[in-house]
N, C-alpha and C. Protein backbone atom coordinates (compact mmCIF):
# COMPACT_ATOMS: atom_id res chain seq x y z
N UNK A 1 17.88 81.87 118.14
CA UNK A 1 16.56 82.39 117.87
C UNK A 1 16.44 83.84 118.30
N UNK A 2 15.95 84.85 117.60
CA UNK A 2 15.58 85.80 117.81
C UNK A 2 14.55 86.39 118.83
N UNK A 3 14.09 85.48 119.61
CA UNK A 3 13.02 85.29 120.34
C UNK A 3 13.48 84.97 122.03
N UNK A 4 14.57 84.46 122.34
CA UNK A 4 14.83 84.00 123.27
C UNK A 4 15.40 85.29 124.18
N UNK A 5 14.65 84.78 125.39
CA UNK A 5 14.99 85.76 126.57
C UNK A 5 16.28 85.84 126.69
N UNK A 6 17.07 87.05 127.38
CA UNK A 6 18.72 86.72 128.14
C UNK A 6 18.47 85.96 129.06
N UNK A 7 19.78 85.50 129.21
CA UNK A 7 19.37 84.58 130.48
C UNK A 7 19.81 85.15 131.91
N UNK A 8 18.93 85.53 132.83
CA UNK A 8 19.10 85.71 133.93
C UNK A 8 19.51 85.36 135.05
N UNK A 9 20.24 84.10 135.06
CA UNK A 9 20.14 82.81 135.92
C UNK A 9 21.88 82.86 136.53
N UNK A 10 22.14 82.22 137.22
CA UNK A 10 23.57 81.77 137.17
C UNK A 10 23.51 80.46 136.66
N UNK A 11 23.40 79.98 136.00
CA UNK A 11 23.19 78.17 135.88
C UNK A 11 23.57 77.14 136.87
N UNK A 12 25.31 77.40 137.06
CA UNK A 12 25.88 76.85 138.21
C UNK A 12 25.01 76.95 139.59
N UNK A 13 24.98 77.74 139.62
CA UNK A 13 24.05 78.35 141.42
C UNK A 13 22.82 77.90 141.30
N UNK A 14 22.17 77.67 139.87
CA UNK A 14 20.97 77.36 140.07
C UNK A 14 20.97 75.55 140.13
N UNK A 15 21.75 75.09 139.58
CA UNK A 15 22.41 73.70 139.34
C UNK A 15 22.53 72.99 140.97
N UNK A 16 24.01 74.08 141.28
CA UNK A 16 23.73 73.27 142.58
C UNK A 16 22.87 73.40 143.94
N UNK A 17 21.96 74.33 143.82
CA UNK A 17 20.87 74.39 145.07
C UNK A 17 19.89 73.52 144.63
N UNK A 18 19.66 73.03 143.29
CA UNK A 18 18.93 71.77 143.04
C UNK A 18 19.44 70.67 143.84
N UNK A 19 20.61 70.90 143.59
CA UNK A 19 21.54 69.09 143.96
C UNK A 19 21.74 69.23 145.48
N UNK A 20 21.82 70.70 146.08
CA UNK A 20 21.62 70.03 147.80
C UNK A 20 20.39 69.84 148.22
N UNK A 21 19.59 69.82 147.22
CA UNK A 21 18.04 69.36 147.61
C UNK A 21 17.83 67.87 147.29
N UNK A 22 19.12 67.57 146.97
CA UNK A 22 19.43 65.59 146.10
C UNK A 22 18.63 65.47 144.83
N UNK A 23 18.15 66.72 144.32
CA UNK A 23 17.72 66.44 142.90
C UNK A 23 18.49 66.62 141.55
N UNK A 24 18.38 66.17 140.39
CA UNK A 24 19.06 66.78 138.93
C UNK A 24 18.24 67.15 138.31
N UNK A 25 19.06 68.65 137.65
CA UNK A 25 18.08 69.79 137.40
C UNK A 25 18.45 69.00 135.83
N UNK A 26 17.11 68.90 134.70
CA UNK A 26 16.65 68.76 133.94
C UNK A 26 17.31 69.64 132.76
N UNK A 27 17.22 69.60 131.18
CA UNK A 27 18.31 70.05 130.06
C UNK A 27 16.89 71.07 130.13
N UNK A 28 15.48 71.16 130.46
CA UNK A 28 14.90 72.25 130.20
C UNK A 28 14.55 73.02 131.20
N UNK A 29 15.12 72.95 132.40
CA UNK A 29 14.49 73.46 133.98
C UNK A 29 15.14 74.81 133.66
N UNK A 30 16.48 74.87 133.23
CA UNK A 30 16.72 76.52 133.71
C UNK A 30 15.67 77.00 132.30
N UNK A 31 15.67 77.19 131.35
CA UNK A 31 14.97 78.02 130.95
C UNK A 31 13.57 77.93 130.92
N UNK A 32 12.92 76.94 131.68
CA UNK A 32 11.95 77.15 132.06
C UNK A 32 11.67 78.45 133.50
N UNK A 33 12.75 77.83 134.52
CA UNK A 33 12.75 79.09 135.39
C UNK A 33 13.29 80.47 134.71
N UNK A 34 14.04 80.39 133.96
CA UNK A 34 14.34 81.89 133.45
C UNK A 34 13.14 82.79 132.39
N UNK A 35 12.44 81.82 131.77
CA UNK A 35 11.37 82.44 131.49
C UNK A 35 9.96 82.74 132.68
N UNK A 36 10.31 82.36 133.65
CA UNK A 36 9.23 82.48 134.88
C UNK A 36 9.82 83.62 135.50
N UNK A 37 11.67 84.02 135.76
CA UNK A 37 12.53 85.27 136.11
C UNK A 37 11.68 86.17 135.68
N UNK A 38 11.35 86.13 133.99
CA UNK A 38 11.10 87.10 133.39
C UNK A 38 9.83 87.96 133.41
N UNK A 39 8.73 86.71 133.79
CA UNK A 39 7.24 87.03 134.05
C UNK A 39 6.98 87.64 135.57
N UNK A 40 8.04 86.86 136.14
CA UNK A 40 7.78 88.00 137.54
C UNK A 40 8.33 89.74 137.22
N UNK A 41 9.29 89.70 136.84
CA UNK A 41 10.22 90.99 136.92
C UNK A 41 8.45 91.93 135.91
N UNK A 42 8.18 91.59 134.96
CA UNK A 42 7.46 91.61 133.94
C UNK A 42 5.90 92.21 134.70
N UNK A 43 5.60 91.20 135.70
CA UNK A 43 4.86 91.51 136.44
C UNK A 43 4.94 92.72 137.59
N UNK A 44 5.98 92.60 138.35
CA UNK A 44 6.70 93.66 139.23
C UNK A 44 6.40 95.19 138.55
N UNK A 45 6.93 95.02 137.57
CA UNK A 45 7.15 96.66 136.80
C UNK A 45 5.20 96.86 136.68
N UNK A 46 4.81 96.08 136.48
CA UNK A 46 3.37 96.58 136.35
C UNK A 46 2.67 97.20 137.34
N UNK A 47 3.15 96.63 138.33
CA UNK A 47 2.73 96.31 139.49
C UNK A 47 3.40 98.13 139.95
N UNK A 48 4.59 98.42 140.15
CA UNK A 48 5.16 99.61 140.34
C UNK A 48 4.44 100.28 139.71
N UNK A 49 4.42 100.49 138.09
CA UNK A 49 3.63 101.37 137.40
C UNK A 49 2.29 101.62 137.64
N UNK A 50 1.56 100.66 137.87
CA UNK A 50 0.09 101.13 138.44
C UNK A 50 0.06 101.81 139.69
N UNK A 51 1.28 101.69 140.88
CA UNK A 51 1.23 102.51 142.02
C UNK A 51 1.44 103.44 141.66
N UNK A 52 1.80 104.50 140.72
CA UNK A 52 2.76 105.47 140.24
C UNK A 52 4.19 105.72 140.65
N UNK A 53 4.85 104.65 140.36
CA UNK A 53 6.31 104.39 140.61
C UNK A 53 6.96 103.90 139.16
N UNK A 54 8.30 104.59 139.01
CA UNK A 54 9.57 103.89 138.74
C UNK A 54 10.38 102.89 138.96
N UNK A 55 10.14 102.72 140.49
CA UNK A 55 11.44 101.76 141.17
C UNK A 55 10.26 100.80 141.59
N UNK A 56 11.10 99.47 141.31
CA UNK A 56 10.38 98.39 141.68
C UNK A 56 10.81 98.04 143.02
N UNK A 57 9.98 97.25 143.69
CA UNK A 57 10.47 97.14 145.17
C UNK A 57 10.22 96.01 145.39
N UNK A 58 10.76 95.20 146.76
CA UNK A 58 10.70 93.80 146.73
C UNK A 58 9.22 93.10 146.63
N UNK A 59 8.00 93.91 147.64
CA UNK A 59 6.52 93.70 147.41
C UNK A 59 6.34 93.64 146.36
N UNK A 60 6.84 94.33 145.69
CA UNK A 60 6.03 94.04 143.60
C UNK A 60 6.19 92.61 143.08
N UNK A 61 7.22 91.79 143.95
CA UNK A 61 7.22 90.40 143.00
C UNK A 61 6.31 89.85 144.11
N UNK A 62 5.75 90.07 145.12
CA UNK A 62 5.00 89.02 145.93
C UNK A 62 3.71 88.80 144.78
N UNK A 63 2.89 87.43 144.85
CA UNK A 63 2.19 87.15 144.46
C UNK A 63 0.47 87.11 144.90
N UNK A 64 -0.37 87.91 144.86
CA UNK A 64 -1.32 88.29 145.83
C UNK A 64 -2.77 87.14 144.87
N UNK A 65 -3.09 86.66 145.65
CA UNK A 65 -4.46 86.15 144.72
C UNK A 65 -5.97 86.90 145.17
């Protein structure tokens, strides 16, 4: 599909920090988290740009309500 994000993920790495938590990660979990990768990073840059910045910094992905 022309539509689909890259994938950001390691799969493996994301695979097994599920499984030392004793869970199995699901046929739709990673790209559900990799489309959530994307909305943070997505968010971040906004977040920089409204400070008047370029560089994103680790505070830009915190989530403030």
């Amino acid at each position: 599909m022309a539509n689909e994000m890259p994938v950001l993920l390691v799969a493996s790495k994301v695979k097994e920090s599920i499984k030392e938590h004793g869970c199995n990660t699901a046929g739709d979990a990673l790209d559900a988290l990799n489309g959530w990768v994307h909305w943070l990073i997505e968010q971040a840059t906004k977040r920089a740009e409204a400070n008047g910045r370029k560089t994103v910094k680790g505070h830009d992905f915190l989530i403030m309500g």
